[in-house]
N, C-alpha and C. Protein backbone atom coordinates (compact mmCIF):
# COMPACT_ATOMS: atom_id res chain seq x y z
N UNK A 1 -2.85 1.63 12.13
CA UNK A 1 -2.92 1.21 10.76
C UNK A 1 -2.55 -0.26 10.68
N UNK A 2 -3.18 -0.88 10.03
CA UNK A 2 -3.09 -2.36 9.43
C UNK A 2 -2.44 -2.65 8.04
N UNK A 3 -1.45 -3.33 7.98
CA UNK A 3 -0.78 -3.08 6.53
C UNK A 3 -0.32 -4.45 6.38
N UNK A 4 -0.35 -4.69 4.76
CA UNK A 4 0.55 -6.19 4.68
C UNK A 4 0.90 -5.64 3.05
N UNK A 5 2.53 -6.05 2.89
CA UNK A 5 2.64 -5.56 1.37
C UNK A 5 3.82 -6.85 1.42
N UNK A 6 3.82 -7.12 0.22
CA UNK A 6 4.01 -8.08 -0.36
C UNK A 6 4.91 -8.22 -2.11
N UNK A 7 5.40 -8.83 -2.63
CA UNK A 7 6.28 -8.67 -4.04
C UNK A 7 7.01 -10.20 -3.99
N UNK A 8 6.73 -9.94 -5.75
CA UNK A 8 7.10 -11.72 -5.61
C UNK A 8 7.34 -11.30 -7.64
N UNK A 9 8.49 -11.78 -8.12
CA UNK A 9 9.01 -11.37 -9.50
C UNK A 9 8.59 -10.47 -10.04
N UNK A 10 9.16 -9.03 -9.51
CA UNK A 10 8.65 -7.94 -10.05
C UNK A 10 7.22 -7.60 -9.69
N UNK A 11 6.53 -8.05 -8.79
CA UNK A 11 5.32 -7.52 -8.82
C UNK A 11 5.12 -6.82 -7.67
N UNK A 12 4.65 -5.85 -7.60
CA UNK A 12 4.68 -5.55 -5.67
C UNK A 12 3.13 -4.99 -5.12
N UNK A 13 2.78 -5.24 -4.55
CA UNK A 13 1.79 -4.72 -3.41
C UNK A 13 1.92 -4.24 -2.13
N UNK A 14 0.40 -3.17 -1.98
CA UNK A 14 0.76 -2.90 -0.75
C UNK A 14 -0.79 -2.35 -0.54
N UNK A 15 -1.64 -3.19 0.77
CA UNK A 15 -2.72 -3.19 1.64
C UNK A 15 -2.60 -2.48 3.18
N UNK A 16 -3.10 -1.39 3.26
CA UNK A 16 -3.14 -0.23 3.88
C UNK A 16 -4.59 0.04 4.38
N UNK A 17 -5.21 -0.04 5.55
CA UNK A 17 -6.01 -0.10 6.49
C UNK A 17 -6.32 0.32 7.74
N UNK A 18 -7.32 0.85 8.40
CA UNK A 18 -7.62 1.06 9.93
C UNK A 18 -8.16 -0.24 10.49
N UNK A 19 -8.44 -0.59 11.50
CA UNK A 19 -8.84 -1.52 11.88
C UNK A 19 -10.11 -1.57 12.07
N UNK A 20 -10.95 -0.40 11.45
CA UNK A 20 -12.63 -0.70 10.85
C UNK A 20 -12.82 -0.88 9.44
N UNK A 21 -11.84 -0.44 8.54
CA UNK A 21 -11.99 -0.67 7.30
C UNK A 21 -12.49 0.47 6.84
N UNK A 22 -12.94 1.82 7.55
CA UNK A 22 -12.95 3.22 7.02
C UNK A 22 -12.21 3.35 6.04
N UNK A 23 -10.88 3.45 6.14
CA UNK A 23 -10.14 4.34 5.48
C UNK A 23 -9.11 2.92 4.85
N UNK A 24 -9.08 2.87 3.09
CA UNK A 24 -8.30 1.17 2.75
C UNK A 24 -7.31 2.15 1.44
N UNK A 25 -6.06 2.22 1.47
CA UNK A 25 -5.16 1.77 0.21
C UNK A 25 -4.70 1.04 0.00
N UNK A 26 -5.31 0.79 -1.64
CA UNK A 26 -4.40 -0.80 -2.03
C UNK A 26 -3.77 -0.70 -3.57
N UNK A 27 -2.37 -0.88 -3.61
CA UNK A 27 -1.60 -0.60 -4.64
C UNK A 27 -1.04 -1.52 -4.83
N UNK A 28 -1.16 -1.76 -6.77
CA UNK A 28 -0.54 -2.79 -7.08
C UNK A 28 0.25 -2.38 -8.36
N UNK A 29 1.15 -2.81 -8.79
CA UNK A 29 1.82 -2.80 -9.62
C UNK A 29 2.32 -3.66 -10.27
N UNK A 30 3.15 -4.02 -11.56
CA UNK A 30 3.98 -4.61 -11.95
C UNK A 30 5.02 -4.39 -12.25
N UNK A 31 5.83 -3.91 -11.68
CA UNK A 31 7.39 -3.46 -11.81
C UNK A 31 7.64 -3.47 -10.38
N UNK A 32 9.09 -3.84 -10.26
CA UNK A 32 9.74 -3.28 -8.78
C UNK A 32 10.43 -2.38 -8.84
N UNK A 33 10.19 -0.64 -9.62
CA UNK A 33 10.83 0.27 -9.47
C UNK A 33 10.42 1.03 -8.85
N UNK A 34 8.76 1.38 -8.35
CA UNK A 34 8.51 1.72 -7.45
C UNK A 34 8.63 1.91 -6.13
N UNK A 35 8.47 3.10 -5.37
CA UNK A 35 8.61 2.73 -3.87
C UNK A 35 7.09 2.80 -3.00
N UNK A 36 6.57 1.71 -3.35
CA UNK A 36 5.16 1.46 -3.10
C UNK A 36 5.13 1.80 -1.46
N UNK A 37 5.80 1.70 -0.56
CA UNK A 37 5.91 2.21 0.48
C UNK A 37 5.61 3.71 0.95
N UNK A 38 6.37 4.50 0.03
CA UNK A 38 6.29 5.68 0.36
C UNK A 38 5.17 5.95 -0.23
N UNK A 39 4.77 5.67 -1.41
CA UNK A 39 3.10 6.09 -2.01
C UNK A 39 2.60 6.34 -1.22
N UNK A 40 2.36 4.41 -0.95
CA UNK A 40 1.23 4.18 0.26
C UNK A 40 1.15 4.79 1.43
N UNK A 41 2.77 5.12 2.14
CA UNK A 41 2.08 5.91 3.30
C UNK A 41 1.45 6.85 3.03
N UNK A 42 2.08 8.09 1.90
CA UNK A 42 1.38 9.01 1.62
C UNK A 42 0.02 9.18 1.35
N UNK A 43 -0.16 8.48 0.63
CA UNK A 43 -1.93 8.02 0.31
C UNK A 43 -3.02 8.01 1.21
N UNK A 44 -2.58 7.05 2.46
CA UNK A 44 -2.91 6.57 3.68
C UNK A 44 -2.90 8.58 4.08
N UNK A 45 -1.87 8.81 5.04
CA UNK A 45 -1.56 10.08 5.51
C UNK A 45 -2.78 10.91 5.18
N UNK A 46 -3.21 11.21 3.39
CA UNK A 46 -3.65 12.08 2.90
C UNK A 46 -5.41 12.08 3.08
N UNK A 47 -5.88 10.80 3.86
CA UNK A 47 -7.04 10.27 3.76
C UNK A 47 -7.59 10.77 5.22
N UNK A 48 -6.58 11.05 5.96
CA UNK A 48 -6.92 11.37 7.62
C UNK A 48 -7.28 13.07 7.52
């Protein structure tokens, strides 16, 4: 998996990938109360 997540004043992201581009989650938000991490793995996980 290929991942880059990112947050900058409350905002957070998170880019979730194979290294063909099959399988892509990308979550964005505006709050940092989320745990965009765990989403995303889940998300990711649920796609295989």
């Amino acid at each position: 998996m290929l991942e880059r997540r990112g947050s900058i004043n409350g905002f957070n992201s998170v880019l979730l990938t194979d290294p063909e581009f099959r399988k892509v989650v990308i979550l964005l938000t505006n709050t940092d109360t989320g745990d965009l991490e765990l989403i995303g793995d889940k998300l990711y996980r649920e796609l295989q």
